[in-house]
C-alpha atoms as a PDB file:
ATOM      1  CA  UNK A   1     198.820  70.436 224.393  1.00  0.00           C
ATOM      2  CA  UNK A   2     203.255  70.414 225.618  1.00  0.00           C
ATOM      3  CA  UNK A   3     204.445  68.753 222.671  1.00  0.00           C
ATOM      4  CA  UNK A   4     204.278  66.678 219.413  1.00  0.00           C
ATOM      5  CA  UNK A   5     205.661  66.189 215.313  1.00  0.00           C
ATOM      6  CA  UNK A   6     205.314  70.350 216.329  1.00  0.00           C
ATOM      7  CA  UNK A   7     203.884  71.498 219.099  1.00  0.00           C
ATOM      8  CA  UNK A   8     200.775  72.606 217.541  1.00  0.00           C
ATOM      9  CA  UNK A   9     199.426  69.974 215.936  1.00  0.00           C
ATOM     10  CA  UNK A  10     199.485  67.895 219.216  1.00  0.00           C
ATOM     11  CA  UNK A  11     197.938  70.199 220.436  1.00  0.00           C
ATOM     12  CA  UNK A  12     195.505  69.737 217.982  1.00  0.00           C
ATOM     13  CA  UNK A  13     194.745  66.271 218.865  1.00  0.00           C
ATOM     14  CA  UNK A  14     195.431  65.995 222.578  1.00  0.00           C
ATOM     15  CA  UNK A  15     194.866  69.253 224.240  1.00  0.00           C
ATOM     16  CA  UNK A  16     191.474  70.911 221.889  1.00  0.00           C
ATOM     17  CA  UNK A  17     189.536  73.039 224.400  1.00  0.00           C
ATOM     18  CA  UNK A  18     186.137  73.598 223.317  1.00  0.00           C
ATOM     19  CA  UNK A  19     183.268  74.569 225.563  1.00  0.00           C
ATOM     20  CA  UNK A  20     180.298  73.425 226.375  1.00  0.00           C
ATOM     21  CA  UNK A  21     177.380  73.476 228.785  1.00  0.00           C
ATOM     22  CA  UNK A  22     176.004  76.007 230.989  1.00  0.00           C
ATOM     23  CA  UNK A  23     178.602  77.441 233.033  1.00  0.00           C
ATOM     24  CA  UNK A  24     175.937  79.914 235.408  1.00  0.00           C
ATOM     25  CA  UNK A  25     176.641  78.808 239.034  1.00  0.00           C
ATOM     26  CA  UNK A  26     173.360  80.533 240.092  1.00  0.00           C
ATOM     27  CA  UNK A  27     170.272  79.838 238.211  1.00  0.00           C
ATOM     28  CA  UNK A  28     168.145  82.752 236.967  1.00  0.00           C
ATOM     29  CA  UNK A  29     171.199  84.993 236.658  1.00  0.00           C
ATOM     30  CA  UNK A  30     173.415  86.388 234.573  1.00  0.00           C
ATOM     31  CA  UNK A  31     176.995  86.133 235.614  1.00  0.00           C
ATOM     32  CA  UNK A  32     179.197  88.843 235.743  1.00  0.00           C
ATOM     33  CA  UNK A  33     181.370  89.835 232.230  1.00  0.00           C
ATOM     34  CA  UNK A  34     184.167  90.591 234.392  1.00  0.00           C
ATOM     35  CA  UNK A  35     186.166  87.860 236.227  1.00  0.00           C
ATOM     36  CA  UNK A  36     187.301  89.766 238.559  1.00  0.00           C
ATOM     37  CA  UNK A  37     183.598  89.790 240.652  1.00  0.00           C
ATOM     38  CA  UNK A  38     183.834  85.919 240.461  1.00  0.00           C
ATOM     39  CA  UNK A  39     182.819  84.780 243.723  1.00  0.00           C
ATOM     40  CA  UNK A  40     185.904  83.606 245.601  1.00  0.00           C
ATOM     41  CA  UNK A  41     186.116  82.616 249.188  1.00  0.00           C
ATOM     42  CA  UNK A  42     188.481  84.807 251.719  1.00  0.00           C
ATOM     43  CA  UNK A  43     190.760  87.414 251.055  1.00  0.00           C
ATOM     44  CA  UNK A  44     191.967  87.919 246.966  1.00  0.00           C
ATOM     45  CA  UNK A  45     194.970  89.276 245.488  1.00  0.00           C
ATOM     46  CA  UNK A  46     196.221  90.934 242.565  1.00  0.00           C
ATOM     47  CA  UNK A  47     198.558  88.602 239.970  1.00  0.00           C
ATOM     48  CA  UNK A  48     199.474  90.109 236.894  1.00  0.00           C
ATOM     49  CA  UNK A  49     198.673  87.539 233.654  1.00  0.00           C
ATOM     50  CA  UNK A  50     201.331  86.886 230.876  1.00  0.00           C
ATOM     51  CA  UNK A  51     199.207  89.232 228.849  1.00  0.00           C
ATOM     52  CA  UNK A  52     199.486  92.113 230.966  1.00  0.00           C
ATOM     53  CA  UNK A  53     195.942  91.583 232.631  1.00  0.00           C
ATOM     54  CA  UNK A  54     195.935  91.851 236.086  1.00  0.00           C
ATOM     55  CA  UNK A  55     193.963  89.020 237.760  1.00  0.00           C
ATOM     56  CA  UNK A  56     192.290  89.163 241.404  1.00  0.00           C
ATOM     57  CA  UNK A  57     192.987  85.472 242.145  1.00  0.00           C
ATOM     58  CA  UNK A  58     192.168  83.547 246.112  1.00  0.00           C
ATOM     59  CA  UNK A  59     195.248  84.939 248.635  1.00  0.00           C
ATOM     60  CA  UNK A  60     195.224  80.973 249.493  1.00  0.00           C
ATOM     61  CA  UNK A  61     193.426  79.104 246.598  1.00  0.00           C
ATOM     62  CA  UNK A  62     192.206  75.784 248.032  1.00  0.00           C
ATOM     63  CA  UNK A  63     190.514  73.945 244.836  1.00  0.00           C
ATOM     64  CA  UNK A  64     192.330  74.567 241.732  1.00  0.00           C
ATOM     65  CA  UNK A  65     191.359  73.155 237.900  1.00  0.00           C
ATOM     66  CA  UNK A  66     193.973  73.224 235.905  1.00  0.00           C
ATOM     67  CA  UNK A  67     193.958  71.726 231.826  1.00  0.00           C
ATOM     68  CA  UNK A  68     197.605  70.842 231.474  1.00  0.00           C
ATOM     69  CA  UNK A  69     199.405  72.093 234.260  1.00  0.00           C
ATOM     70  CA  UNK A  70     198.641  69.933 237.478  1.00  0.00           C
ATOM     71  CA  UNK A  71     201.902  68.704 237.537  1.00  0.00           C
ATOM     72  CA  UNK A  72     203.177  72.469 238.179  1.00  0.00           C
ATOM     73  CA  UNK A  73     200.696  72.729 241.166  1.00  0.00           C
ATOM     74  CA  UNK A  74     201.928  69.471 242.925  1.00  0.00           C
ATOM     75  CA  UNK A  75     205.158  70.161 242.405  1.00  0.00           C
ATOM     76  CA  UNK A  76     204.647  73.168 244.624  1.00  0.00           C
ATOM     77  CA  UNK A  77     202.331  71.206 247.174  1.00  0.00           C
ATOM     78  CA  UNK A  78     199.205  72.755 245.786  1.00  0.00           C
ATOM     79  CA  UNK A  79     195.654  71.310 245.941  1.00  0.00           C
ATOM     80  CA  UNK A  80     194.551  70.281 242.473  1.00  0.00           C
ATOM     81  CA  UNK A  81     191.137  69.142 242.523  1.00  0.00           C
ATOM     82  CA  UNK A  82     190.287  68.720 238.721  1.00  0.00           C
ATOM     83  CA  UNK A  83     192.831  68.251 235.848  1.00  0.00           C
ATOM     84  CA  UNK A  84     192.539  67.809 232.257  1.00  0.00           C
ATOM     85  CA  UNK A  85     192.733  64.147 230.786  1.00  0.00           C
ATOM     86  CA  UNK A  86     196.136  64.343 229.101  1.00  0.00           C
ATOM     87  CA  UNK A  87     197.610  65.201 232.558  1.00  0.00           C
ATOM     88  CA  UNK A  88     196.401  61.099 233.235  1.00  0.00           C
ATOM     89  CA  UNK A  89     198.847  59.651 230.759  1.00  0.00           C
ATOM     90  CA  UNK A  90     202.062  60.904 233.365  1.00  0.00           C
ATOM     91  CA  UNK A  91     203.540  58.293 235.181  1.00  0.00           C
ATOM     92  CA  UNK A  92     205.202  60.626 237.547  1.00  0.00           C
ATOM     93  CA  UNK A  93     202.180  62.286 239.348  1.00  0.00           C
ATOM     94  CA  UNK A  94     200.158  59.307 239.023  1.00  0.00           C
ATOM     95  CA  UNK A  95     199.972  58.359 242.615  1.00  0.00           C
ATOM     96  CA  UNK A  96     199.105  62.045 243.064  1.00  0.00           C
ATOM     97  CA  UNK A  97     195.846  61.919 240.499  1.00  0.00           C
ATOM     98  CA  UNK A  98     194.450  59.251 242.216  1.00  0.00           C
ATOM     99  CA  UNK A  99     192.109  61.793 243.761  1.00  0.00           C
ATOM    100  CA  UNK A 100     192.273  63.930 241.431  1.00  0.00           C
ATOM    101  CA  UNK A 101     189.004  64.641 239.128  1.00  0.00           C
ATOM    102  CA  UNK A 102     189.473  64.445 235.139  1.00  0.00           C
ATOM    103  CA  UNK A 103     187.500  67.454 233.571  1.00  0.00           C
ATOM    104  CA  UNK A 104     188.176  66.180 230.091  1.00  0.00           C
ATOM    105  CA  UNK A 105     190.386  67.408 226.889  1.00  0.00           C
ATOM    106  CA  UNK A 106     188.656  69.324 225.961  1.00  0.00           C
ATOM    107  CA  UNK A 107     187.695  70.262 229.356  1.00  0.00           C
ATOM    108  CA  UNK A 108     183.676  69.761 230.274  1.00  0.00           C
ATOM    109  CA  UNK A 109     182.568  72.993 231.814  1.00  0.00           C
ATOM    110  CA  UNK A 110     180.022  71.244 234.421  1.00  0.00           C
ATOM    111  CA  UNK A 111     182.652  68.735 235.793  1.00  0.00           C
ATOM    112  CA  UNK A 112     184.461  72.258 236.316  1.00  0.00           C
ATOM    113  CA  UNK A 113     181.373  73.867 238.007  1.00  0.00           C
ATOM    114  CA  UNK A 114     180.624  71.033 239.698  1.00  0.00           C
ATOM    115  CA  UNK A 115     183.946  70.857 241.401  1.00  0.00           C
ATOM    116  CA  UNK A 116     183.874  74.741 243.296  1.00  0.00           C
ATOM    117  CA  UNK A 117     186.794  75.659 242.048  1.00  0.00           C
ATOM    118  CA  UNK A 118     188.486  78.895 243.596  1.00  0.00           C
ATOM    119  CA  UNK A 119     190.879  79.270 240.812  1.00  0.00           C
ATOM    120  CA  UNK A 120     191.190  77.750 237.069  1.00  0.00           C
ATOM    121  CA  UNK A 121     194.414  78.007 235.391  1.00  0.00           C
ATOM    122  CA  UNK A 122     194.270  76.996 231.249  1.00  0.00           C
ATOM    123  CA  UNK A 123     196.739  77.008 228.938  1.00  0.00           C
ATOM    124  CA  UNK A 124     194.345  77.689 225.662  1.00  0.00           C
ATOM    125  CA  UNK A 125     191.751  81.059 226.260  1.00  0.00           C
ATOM    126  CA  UNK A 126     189.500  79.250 224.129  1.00  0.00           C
ATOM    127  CA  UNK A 127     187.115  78.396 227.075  1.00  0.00           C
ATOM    128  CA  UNK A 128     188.276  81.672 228.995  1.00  0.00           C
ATOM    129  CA  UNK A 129     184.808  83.317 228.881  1.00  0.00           C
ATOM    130  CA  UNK A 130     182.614  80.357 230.286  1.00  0.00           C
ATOM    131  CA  UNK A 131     185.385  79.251 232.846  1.00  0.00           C
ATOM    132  CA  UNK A 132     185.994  82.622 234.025  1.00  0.00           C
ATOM    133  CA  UNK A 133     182.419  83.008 235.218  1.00  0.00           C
ATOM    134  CA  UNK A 134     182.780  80.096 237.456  1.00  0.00           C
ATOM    135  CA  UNK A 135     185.977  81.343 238.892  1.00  0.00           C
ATOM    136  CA  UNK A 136     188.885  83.586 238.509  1.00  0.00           C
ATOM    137  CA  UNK A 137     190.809  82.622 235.317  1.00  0.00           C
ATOM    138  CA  UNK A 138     193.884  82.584 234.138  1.00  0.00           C
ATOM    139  CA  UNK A 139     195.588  81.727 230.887  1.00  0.00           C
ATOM    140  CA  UNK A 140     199.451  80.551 230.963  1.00  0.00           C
ATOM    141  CA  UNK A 141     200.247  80.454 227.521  1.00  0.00           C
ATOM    142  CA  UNK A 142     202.191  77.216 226.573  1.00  0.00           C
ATOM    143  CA  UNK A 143     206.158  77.978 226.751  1.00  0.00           C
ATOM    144  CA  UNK A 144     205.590  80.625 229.290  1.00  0.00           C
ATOM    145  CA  UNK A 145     208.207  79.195 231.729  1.00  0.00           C
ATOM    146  CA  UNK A 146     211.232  78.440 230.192  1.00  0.00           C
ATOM    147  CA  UNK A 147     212.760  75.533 232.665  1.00  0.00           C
ATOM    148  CA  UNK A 148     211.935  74.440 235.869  1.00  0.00           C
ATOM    149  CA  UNK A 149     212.960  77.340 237.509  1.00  0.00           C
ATOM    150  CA  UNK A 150     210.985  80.071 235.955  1.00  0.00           C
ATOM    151  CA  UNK A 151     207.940  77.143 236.440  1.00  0.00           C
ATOM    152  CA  UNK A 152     208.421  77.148 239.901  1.00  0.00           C
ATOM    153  CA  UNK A 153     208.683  80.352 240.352  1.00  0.00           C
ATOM    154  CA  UNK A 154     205.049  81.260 238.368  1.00  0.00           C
ATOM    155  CA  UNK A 155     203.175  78.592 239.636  1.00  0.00           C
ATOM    156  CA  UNK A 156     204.298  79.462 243.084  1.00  0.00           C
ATOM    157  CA  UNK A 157     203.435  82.759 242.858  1.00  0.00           C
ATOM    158  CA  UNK A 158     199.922  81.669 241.127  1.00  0.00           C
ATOM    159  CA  UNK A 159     199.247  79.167 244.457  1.00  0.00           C
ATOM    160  CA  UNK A 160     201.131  81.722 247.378  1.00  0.00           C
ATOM    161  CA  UNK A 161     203.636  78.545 247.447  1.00  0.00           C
ATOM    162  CA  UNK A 162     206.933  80.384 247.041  1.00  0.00           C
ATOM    163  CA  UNK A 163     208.637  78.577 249.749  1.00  0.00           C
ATOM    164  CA  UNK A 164     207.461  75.319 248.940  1.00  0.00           C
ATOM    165  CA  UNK A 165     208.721  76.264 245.248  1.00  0.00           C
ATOM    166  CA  UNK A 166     212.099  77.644 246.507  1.00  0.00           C
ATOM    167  CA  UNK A 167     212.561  74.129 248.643  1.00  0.00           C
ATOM    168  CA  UNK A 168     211.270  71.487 245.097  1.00  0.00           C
ATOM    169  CA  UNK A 169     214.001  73.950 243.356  1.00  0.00           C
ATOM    170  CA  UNK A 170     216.785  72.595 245.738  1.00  0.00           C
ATOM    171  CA  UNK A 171     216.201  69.163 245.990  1.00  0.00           C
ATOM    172  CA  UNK A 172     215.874  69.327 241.991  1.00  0.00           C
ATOM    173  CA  UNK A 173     219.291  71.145 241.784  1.00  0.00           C
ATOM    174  CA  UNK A 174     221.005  68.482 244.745  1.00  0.00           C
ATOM    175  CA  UNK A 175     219.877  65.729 242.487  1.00  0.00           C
ATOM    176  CA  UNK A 176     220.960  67.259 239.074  1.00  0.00           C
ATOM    177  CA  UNK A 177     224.209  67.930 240.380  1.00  0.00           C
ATOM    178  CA  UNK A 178     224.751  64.495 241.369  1.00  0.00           C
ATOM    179  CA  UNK A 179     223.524  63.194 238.325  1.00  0.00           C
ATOM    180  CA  UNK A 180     225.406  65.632 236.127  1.00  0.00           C
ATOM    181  CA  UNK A 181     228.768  64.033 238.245  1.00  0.00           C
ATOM    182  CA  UNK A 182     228.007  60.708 236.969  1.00  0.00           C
ATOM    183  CA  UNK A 183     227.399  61.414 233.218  1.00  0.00           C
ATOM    184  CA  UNK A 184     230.633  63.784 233.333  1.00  0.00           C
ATOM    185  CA  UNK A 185     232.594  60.653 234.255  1.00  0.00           C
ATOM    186  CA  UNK A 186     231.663  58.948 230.603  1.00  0.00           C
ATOM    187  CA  UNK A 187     230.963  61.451 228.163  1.00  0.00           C
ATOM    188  CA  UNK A 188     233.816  63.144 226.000  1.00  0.00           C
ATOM    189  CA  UNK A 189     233.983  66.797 226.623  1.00  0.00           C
ATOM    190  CA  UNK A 190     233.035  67.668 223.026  1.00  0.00           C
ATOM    191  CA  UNK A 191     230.115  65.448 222.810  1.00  0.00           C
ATOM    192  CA  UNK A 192     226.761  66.488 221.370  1.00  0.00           C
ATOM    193  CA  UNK A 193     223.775  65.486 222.121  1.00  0.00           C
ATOM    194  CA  UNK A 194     220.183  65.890 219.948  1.00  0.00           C
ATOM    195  CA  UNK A 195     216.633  65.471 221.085  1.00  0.00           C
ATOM    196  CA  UNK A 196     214.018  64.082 218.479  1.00  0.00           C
ATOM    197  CA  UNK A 197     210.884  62.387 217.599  1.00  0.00           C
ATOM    198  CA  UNK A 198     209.335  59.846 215.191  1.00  0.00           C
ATOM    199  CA  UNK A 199     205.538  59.687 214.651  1.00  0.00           C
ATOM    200  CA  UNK A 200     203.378  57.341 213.151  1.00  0.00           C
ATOM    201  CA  UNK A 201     203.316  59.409 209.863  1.00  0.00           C
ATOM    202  CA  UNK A 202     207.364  58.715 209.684  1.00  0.00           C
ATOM    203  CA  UNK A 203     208.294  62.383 210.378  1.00  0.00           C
ATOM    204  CA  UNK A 204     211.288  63.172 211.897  1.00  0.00           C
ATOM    205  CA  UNK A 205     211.471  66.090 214.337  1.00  0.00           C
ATOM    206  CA  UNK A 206     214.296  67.823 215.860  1.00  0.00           C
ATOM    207  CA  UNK A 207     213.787  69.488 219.181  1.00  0.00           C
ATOM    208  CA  UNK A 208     214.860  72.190 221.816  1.00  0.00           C
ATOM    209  CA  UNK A 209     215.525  72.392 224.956  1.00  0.00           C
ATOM    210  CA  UNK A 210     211.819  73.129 226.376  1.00  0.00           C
ATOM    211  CA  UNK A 211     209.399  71.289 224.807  1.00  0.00           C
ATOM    212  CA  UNK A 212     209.299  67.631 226.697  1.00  0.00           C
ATOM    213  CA  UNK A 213     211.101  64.605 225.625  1.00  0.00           C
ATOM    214  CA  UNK A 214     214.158  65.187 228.067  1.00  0.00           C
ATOM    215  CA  UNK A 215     215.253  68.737 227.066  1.00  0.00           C
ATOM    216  CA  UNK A 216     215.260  70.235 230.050  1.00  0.00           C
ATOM    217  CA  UNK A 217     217.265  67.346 231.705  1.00  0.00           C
ATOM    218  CA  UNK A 218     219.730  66.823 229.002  1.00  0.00           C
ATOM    219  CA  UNK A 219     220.065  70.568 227.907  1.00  0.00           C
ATOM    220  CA  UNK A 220     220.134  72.061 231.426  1.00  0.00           C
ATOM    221  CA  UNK A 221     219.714  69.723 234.164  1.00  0.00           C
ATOM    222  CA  UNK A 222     222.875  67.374 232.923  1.00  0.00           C
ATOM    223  CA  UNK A 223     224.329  70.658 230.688  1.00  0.00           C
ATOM    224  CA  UNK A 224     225.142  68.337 227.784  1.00  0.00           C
ATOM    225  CA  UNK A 225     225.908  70.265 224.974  1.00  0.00           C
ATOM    226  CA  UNK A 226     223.488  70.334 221.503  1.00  0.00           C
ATOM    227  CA  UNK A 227     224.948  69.730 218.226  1.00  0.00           C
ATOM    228  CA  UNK A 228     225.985  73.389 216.344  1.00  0.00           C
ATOM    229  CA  UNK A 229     223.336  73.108 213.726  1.00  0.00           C
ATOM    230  CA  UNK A 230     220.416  72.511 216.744  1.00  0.00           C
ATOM    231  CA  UNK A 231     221.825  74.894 219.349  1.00  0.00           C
ATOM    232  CA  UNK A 232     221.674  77.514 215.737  1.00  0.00           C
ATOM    233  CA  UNK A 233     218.650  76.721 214.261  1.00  0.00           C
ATOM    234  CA  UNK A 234     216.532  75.210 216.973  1.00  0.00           C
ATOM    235  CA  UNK A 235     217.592  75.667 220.449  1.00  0.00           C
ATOM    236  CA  UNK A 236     218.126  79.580 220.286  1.00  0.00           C
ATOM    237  CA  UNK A 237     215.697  80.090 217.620  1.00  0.00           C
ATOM    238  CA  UNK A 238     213.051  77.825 220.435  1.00  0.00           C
ATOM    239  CA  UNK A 239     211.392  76.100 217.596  1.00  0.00           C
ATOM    240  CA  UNK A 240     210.929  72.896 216.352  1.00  0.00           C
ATOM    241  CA  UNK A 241     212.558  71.337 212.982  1.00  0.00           C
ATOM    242  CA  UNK A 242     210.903  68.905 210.542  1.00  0.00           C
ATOM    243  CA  UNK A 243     213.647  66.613 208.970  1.00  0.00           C
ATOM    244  CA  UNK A 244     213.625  64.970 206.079  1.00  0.00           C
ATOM    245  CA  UNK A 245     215.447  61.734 205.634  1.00  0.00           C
ATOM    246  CA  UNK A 246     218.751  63.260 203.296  1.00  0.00           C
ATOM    247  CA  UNK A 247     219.239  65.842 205.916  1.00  0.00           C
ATOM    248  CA  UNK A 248     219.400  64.142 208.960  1.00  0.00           C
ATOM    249  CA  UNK A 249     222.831  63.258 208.740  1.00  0.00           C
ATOM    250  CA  UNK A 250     223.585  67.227 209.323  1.00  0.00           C
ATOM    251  CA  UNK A 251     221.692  67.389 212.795  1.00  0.00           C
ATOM    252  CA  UNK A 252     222.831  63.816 213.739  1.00  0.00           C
ATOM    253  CA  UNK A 253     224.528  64.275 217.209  1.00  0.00           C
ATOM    254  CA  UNK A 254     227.134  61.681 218.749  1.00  0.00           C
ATOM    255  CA  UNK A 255     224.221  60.435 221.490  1.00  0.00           C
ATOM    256  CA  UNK A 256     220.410  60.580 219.826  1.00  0.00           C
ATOM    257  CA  UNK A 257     217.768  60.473 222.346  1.00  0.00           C
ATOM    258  CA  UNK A 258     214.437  59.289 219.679  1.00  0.00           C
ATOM    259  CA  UNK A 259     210.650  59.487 221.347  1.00  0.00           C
ATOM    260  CA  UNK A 260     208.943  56.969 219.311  1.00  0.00           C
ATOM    261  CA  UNK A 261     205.431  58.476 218.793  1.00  0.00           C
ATOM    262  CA  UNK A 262     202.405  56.369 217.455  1.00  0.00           C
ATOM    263  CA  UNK A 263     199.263  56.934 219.382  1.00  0.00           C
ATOM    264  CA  UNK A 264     197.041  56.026 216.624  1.00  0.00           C
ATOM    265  CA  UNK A 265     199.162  54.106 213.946  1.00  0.00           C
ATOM    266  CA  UNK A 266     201.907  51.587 213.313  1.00  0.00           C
ATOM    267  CA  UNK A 267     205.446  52.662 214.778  1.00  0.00           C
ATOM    268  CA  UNK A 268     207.966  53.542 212.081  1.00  0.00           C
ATOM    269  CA  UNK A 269     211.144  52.817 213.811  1.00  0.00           C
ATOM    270  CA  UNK A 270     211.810  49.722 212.020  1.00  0.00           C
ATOM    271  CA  UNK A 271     211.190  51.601 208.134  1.00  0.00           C
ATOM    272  CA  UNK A 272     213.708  54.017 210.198  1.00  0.00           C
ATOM    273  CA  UNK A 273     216.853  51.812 211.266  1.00  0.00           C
ATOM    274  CA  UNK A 274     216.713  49.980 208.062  1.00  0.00           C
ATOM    275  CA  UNK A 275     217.816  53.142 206.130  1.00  0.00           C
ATOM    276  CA  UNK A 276     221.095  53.044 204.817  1.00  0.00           C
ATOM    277  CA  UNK A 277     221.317  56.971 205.896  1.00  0.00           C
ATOM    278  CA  UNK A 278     220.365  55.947 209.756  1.00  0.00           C
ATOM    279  CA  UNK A 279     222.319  53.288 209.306  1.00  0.00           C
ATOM    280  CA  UNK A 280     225.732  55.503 208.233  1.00  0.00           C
ATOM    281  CA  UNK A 281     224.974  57.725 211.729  1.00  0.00           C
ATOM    282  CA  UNK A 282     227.945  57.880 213.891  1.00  0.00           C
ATOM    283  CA  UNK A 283     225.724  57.582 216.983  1.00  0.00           C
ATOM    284  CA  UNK A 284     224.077  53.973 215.268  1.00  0.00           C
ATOM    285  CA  UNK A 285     227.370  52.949 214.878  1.00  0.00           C
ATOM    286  CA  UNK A 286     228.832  54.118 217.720  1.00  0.00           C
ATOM    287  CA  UNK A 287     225.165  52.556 219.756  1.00  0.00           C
ATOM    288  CA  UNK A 288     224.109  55.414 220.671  1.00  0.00           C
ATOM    289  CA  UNK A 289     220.639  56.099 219.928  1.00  0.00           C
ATOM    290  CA  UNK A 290     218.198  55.875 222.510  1.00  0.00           C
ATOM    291  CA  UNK A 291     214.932  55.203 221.506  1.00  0.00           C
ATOM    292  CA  UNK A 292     211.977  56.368 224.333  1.00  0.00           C
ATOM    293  CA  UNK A 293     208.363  55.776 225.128  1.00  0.00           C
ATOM    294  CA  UNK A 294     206.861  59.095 224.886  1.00  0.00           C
ATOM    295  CA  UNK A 295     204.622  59.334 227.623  1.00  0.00           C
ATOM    296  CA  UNK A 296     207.505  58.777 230.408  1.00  0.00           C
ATOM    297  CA  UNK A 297     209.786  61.465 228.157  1.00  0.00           C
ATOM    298  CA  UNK A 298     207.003  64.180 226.594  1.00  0.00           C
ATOM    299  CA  UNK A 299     206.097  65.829 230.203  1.00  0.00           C
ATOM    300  CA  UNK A 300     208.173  68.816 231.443  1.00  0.00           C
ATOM    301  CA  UNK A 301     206.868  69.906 234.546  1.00  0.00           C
ATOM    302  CA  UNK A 302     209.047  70.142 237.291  1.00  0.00           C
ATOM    303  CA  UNK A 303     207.928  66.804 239.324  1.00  0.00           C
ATOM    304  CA  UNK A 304     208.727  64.841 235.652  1.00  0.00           C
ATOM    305  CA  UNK A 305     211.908  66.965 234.638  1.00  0.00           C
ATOM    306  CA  UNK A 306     213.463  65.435 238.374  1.00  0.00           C
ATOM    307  CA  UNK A 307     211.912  61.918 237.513  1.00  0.00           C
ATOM    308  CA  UNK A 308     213.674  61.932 234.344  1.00  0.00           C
ATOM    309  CA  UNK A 309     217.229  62.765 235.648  1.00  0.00           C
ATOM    310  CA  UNK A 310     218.266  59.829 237.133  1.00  0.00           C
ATOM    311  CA  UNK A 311     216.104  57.873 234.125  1.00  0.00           C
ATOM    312  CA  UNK A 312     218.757  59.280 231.363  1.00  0.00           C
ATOM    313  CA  UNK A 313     221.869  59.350 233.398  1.00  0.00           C
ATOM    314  CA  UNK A 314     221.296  55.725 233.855  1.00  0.00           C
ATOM    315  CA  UNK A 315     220.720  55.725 230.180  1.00  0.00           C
ATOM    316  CA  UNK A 316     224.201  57.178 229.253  1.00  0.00           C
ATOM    317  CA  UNK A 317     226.278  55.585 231.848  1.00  0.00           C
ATOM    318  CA  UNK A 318     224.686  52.072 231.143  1.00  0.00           C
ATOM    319  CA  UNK A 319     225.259  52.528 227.774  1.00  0.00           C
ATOM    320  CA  UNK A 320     228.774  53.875 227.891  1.00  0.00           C
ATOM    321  CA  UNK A 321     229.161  50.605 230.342  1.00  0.00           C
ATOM    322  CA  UNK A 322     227.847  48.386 227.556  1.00  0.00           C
ATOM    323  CA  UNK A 323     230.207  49.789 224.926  1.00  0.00           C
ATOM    324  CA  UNK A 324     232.993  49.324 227.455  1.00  0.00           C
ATOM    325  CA  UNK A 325     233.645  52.921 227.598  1.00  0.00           C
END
């Protein structure tokens, strides 16, 4: 799904949702075309879709599925009951998917069924027809929510958990402020900073500020600022850039945050750092370049954006200690 060389093709090979199985809760009928007479327990509400569709979802849901976006739910204290496998691979809600069913990537229609799900939340409408007869569906597109903000804010709305939201939102903003307080007191006011990945095919990405690997902490949590060329062509612009090795030089920032990415081959950091072009980069001279394990640095909802705060502070101040900054 959130993230990967470009966003879509990891999505192509961790978050494919394909159906399957019979999705009829009640044998010997047909289920309704039409969502909206999903059988739900207690009183339902109207929430409007980020297509325009307007949605009667549980006033309280109680037993949520979500594909990719459990980590929204717990962050505003809502009970996820199935989640898609990829969410399994995120250290930060770990403890919390303990009890947690996996419904599969792509997700597997009768784990969803047999879970009673009052409400399924995807971010692919692939599987929107079959899931939607099951329960009230709804498809969150991925980059709906921009930052953790605008995440809180939909998810709380999609769970009636605004003031749980509204009270995550201030702890996150207490500990980004005191975070941002320590990285002030080493970094140069005209410092840049760049965001981007190697993968096992040696590509090299440049990314914004909201799609995973740190963006959101070093782009708005810490409000580092981007190199010219990225905030241009990639932050504003909200896509990703494919670099080849004689132009990196020109998006090189003075601190390089690198997820290392090699789920099914041979890393090729090594083939990287040996180049004499890495090897002229201000920040590899200057050390640094800060090479991270993707899984800890790809998520970006708002329980792993505030896990990763105080993970790349330390990063910079350590560093800035080491170089005797």
């Amino acid at each position: 799904m959130k993230v990967p060389v470009i966003f879509s093709s990891f999505l192509a090979t961790v978050l494919l949702l394909g159906g399957c199985g019979n999705t009829s809760s009640n044998e010997g009928e047909e289920p309704s075309d039409n969502q909206n007479d999903a059988t739900t327990s207690g009183e339902t509400r109207a929430f409007t879709a980020p297509n325009g569709e307007e949605i009667n979802i549980p006033e309280n849901p109680e037993r949520i599925v979500t594909d990719f976006y459990a980590g929204e739910f717990l962050a505003v204290g809502a009970n996820v009951v199935g989640a898609g496998s990829w969410s399994f691979s995120n250290p930060f809600i770990e403890e919390e998917l303990k009890n947690i069913k996996d419904v599969g990537d792509p997700i597997h229609t009768e784990e969803v069924l047999a879970l009673e799900p009052d409400l399924i939340v995807v971010m692919d409408e692939e599987q929107y027809e079959k899931l939607s007869q099951i329960a009230p569906t709804v498809v969150i597109p991925y980059n709906t929510a921009k930052n953790v903000e605008e995440s809180l804010q939909l998810f709380g709305e999609l769970a009636n958990a605004e003031a749980e939201a509204a009270q995550f939102l201030d702890s996150f903003n207490e500990e980004a402020e005191a975070a941002r307080a320590r990285v002030q007191e080493v970094v140069e006011d005209d410092a840049t900073f760049g965001i981007y990945e190697l993968t096992d095919k040696g590509d090299f990405w440049v990314f914004n500020d909201n799609a995973g690997r740190g963006g959101q902490v070093i782009y708005n949590a810490l409000g580092l600022k981007a190199l010219k060329a990225i905030d241009e062509e990639v932050i504003k612009t909200g896509e990703m850039k494919q670099l080849s090795t004689e132009v990196i030089p020109d998006y090189a920032a003075d601190y390089m945050f690198i997820t290392d990415y090699h789920p099914e081959g041979d890393s090729k950091l090594a083939e990287m750092e040996s180049s004499p072009i890495w090897q002229g980069l201000d920040a590899v001279k200057n050390n640094r370049v800060f090479i991270n394990d993707f899984d800890t640095f790809y998520p970006y909802d708002p329980i792993s954006v505030r896990g990763q705060i105080d993970l790349i502070a330390d990063m910079i101040v350590e560093r800035a200690e080491n170089n005797g900054q």
